[in-house]
PDB file of N, CA and C in Angstrom:
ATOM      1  N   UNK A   1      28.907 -58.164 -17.978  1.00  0.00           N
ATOM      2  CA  UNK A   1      28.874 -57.816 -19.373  1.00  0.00           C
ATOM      3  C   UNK A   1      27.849 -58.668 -20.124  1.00  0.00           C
ATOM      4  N   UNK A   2      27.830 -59.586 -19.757  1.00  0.00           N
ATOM      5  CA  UNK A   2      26.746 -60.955 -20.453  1.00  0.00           C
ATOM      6  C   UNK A   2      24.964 -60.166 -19.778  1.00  0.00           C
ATOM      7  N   UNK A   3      25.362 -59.398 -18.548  1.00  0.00           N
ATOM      8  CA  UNK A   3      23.818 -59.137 -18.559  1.00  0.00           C
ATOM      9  C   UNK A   3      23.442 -57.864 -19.456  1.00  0.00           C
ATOM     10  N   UNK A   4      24.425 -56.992 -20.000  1.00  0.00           N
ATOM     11  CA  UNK A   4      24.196 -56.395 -20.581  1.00  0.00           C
ATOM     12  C   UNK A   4      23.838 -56.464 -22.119  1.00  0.00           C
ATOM     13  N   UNK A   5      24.537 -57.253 -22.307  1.00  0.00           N
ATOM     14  CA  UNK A   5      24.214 -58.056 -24.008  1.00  0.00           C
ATOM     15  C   UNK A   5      22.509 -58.938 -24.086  1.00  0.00           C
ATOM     16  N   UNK A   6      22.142 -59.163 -22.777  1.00  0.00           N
ATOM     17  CA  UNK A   6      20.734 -60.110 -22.877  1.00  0.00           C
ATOM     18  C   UNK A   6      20.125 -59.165 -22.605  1.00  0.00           C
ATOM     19  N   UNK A   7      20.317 -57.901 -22.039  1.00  0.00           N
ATOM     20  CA  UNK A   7      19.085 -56.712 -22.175  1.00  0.00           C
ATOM     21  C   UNK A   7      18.946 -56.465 -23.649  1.00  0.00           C
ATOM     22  N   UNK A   8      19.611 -55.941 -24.147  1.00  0.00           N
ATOM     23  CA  UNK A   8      20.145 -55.320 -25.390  1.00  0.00           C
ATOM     24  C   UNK A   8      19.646 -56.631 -26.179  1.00  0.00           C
ATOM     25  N   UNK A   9      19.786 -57.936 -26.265  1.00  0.00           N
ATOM     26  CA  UNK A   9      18.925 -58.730 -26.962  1.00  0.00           C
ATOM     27  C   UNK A   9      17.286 -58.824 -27.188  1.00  0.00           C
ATOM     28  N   UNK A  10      16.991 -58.941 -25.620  1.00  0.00           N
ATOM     29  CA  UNK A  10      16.063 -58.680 -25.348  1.00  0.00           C
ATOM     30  C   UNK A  10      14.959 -57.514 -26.030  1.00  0.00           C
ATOM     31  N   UNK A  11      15.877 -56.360 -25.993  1.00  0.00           N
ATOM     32  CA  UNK A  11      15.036 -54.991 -26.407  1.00  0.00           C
ATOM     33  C   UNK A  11      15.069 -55.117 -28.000  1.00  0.00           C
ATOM     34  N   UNK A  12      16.111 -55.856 -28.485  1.00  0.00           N
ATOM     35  CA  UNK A  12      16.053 -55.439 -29.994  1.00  0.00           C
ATOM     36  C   UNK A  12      14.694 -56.578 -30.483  1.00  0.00           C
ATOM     37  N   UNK A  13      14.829 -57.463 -29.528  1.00  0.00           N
ATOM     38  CA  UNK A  13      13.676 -58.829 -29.789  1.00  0.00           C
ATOM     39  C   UNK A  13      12.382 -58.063 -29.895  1.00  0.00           C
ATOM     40  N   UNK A  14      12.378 -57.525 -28.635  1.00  0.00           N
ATOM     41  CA  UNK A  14      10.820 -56.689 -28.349  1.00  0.00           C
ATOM     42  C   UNK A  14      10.314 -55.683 -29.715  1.00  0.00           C
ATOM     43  N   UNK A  15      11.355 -54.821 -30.137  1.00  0.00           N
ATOM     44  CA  UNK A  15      10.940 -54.287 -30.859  1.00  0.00           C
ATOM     45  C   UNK A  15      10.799 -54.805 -32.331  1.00  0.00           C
ATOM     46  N   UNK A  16      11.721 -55.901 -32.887  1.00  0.00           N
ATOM     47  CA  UNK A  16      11.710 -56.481 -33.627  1.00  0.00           C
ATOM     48  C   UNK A  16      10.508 -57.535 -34.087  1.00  0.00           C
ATOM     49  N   UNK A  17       9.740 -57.623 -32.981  1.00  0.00           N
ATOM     50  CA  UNK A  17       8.370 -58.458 -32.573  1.00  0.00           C
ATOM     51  C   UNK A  17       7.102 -57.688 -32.754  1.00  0.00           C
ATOM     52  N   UNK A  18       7.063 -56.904 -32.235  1.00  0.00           N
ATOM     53  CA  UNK A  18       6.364 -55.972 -31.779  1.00  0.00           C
ATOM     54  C   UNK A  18       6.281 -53.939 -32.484  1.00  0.00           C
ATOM     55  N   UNK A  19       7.470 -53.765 -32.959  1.00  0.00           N
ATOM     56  CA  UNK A  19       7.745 -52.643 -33.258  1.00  0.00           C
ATOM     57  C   UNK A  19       8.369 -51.394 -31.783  1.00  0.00           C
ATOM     58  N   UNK A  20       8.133 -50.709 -32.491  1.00  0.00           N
ATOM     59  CA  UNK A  20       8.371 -49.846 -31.899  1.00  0.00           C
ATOM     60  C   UNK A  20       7.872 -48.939 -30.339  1.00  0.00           C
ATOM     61  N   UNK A  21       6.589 -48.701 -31.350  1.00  0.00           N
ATOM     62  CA  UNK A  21       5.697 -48.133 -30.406  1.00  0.00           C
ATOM     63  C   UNK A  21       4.778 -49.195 -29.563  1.00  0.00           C
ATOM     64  N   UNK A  22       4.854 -50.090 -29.285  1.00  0.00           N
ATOM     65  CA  UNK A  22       4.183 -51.458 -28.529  1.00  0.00           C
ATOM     66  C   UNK A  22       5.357 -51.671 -27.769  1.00  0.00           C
ATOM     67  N   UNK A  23       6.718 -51.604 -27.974  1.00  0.00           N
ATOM     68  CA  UNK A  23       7.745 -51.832 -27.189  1.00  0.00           C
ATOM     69  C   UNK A  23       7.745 -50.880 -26.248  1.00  0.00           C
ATOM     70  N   UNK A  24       7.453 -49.257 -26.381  1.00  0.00           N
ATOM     71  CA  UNK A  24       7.459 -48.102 -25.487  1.00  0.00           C
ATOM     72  C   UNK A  24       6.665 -48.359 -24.499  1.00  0.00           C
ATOM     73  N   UNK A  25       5.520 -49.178 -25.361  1.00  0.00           N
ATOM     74  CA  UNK A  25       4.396 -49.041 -24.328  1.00  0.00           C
ATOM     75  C   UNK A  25       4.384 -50.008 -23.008  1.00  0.00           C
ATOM     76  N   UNK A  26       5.350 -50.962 -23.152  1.00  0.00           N
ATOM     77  CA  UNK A  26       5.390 -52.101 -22.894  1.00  0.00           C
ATOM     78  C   UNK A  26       6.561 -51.220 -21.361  1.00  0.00           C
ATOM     79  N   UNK A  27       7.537 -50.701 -21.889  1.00  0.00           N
ATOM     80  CA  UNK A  27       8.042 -50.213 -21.063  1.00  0.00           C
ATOM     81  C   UNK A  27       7.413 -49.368 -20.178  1.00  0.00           C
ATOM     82  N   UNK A  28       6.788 -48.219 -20.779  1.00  0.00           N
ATOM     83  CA  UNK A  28       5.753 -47.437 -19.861  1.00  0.00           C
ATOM     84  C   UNK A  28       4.981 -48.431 -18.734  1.00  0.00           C
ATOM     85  N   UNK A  29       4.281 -49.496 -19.353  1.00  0.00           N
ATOM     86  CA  UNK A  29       3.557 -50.277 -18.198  1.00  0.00           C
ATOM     87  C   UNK A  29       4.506 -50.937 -17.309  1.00  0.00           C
ATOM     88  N   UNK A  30       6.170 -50.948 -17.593  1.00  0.00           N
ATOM     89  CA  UNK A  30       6.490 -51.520 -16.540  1.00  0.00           C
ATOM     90  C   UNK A  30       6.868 -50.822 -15.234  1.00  0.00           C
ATOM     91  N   UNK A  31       7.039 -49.400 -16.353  1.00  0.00           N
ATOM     92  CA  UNK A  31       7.449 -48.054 -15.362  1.00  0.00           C
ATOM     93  C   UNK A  31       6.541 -47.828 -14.322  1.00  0.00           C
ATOM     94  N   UNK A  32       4.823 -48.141 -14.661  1.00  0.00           N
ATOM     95  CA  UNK A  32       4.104 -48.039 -13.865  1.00  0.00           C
ATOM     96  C   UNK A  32       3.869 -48.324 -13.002  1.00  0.00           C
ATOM     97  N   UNK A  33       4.357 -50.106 -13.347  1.00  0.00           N
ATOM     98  CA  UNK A  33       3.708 -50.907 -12.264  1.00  0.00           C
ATOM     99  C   UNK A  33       4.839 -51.029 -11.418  1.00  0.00           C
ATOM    100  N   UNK A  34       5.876 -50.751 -11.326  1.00  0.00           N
ATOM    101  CA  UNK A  34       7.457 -50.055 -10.675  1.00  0.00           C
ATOM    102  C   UNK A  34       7.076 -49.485  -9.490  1.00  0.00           C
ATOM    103  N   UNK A  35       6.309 -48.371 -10.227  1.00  0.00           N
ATOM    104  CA  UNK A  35       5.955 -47.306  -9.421  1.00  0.00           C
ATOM    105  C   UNK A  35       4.690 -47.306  -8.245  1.00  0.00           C
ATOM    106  N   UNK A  36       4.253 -48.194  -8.907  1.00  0.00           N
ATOM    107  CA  UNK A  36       2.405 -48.339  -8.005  1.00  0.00           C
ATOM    108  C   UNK A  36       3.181 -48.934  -7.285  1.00  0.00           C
ATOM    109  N   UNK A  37       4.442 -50.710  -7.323  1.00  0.00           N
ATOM    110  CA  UNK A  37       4.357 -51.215  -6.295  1.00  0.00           C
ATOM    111  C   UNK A  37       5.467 -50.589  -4.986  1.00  0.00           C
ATOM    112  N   UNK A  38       6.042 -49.526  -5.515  1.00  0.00           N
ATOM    113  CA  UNK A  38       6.892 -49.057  -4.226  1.00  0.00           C
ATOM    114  C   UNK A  38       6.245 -47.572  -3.913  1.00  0.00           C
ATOM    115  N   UNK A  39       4.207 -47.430  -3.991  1.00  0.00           N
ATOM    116  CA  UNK A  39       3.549 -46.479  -3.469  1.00  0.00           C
ATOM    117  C   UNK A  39       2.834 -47.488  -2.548  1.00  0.00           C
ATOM    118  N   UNK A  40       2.697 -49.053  -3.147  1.00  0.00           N
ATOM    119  CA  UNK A  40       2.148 -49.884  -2.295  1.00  0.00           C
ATOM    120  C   UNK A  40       2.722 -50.280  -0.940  1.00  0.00           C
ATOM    121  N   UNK A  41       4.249 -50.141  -0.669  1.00  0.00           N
ATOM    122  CA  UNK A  41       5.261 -50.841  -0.390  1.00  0.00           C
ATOM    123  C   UNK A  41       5.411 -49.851   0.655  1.00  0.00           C
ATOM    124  N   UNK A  42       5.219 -48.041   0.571  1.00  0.00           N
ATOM    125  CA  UNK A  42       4.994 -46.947   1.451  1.00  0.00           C
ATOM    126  C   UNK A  42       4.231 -46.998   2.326  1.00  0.00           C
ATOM    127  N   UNK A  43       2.655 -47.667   1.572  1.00  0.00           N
ATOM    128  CA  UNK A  43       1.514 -47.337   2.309  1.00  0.00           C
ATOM    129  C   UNK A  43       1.573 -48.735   2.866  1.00  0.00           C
ATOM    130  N   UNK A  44       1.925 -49.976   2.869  1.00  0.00           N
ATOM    131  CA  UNK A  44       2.090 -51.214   4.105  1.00  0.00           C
ATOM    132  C   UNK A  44       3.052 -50.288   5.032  1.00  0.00           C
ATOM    133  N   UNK A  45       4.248 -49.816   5.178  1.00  0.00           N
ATOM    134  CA  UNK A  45       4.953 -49.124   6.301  1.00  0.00           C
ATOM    135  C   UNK A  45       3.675 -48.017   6.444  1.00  0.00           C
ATOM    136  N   UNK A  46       3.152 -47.281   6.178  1.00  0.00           N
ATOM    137  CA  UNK A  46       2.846 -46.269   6.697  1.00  0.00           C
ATOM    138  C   UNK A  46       1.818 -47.015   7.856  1.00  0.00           C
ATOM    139  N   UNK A  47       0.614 -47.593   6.964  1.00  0.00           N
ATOM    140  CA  UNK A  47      -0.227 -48.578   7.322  1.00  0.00           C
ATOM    141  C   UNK A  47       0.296 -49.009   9.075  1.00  0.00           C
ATOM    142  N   UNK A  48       1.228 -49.542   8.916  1.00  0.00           N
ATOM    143  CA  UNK A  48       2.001 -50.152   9.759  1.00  0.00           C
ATOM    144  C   UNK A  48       2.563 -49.253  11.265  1.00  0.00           C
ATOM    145  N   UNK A  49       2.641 -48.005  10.981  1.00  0.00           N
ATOM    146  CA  UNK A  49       3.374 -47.288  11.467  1.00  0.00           C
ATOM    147  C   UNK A  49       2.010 -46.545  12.503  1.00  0.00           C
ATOM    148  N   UNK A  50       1.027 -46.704  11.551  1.00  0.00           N
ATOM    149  CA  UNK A  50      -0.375 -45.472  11.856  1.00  0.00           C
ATOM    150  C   UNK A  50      -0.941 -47.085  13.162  1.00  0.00           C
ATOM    151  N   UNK A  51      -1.054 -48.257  12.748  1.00  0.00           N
ATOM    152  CA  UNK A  51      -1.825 -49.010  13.639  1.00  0.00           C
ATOM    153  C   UNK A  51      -0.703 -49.023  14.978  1.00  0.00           C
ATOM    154  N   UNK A  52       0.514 -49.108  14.752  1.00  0.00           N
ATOM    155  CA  UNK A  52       1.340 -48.960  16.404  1.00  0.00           C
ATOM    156  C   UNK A  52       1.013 -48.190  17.454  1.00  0.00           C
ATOM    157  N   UNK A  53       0.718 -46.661  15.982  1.00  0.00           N
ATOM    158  CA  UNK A  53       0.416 -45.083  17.166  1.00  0.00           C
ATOM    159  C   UNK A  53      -0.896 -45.712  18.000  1.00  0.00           C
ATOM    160  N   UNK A  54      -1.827 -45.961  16.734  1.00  0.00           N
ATOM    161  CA  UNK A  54      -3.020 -46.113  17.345  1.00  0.00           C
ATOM    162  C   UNK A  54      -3.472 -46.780  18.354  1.00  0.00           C
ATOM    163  N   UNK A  55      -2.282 -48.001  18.237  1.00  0.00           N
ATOM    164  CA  UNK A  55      -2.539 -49.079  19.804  1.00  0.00           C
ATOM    165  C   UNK A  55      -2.237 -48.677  21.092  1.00  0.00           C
ATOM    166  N   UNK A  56      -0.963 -47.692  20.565  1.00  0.00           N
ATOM    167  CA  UNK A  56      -0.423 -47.399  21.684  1.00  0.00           C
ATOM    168  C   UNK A  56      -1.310 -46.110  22.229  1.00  0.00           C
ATOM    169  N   UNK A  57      -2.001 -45.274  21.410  1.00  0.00           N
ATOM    170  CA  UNK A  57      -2.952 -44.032  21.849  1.00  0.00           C
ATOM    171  C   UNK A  57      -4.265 -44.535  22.774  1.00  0.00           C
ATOM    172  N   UNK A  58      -4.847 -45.725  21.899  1.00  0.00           N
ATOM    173  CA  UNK A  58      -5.853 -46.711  22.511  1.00  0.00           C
ATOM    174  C   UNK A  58      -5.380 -46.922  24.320  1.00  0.00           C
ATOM    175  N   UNK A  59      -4.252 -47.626  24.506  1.00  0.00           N
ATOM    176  CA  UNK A  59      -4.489 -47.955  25.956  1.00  0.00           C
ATOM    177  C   UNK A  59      -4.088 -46.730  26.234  1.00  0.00           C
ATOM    178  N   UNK A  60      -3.588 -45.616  26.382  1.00  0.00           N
ATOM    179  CA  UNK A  60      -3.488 -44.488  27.026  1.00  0.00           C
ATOM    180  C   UNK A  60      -4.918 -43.890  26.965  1.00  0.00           C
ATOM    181  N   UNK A  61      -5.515 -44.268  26.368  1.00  0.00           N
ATOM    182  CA  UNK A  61      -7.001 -43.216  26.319  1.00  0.00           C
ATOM    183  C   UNK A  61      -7.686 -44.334  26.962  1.00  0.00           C
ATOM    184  N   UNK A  62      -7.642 -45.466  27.121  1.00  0.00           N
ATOM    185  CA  UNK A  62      -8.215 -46.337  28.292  1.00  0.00           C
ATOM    186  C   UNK A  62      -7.924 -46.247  29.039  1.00  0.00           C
ATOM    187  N   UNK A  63      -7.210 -45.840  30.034  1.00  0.00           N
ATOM    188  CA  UNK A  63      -6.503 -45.587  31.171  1.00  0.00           C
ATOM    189  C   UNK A  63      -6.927 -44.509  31.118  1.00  0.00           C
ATOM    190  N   UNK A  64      -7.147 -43.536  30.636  1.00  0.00           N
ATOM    191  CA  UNK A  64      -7.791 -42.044  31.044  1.00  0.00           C
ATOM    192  C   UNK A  64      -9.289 -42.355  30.881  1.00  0.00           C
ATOM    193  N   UNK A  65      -9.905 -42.911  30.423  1.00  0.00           N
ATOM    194  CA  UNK A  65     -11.422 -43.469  30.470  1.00  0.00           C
ATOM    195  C   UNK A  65     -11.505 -44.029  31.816  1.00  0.00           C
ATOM    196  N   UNK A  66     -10.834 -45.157  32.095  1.00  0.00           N
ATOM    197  CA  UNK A  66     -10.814 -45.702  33.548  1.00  0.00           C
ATOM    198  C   UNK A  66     -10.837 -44.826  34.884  1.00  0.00           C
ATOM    199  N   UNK A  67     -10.050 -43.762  34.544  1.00  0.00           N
ATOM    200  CA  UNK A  67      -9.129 -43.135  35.606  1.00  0.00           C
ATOM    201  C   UNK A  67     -10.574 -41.757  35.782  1.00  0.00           C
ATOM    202  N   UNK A  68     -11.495 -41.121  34.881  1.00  0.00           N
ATOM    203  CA  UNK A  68     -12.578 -40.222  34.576  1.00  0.00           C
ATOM    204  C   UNK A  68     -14.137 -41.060  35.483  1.00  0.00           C
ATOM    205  N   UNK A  69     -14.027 -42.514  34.990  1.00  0.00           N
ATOM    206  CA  UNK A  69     -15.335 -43.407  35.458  1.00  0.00           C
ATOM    207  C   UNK A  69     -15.000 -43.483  36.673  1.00  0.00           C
ATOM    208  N   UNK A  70     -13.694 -43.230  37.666  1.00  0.00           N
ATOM    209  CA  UNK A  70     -13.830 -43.961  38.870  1.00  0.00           C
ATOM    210  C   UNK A  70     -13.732 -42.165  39.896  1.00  0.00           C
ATOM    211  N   UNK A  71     -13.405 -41.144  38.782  1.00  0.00           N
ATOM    212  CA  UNK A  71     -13.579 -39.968  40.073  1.00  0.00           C
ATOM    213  C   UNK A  71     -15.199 -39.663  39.508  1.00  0.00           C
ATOM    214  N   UNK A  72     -15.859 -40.039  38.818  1.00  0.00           N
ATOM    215  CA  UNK A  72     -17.672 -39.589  38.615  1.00  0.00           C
ATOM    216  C   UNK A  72     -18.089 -40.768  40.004  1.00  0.00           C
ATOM    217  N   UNK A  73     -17.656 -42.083  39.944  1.00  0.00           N
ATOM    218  CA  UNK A  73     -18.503 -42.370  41.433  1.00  0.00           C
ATOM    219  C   UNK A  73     -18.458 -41.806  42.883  1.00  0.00           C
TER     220      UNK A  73
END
């Protein structure tokens, strides 16, 4: 209940400081940056997910490189 009363302080501060429309905005940028960091937070897993395939595609396609160079001799 106490964290709810220090939001609610908080917001009446902001706008009371600031107004209204500087307070929205203030929120909007946090909405944003919310949002960018759990598109950032996707693309490290994805990131992550794409270099495993790739390592693991890498030695299988070396081993078929190997396995091509030794029936040409």
């Amino acid at each position: 209940m106490l964290g709810l009363y220090l939001v609610v302080a908080i917001v009446l501060l902001c706008v009371a400081y600031a107004g209204v429309d500087e307070t929205m905005r203030l929120f909007a940028y946090l909405d944003l940056q919310l949002r960018f960091a759990w598109i950032r937070f996707r693309m490290m897993l994805m990131r992550r997910k794409l270099k495993r395939q790739l390592d693991k595609d890498f030695a299988h396609y070396d081993k078929l490189i190997k396995e091509i160079s030794k029936d040409d001799r």
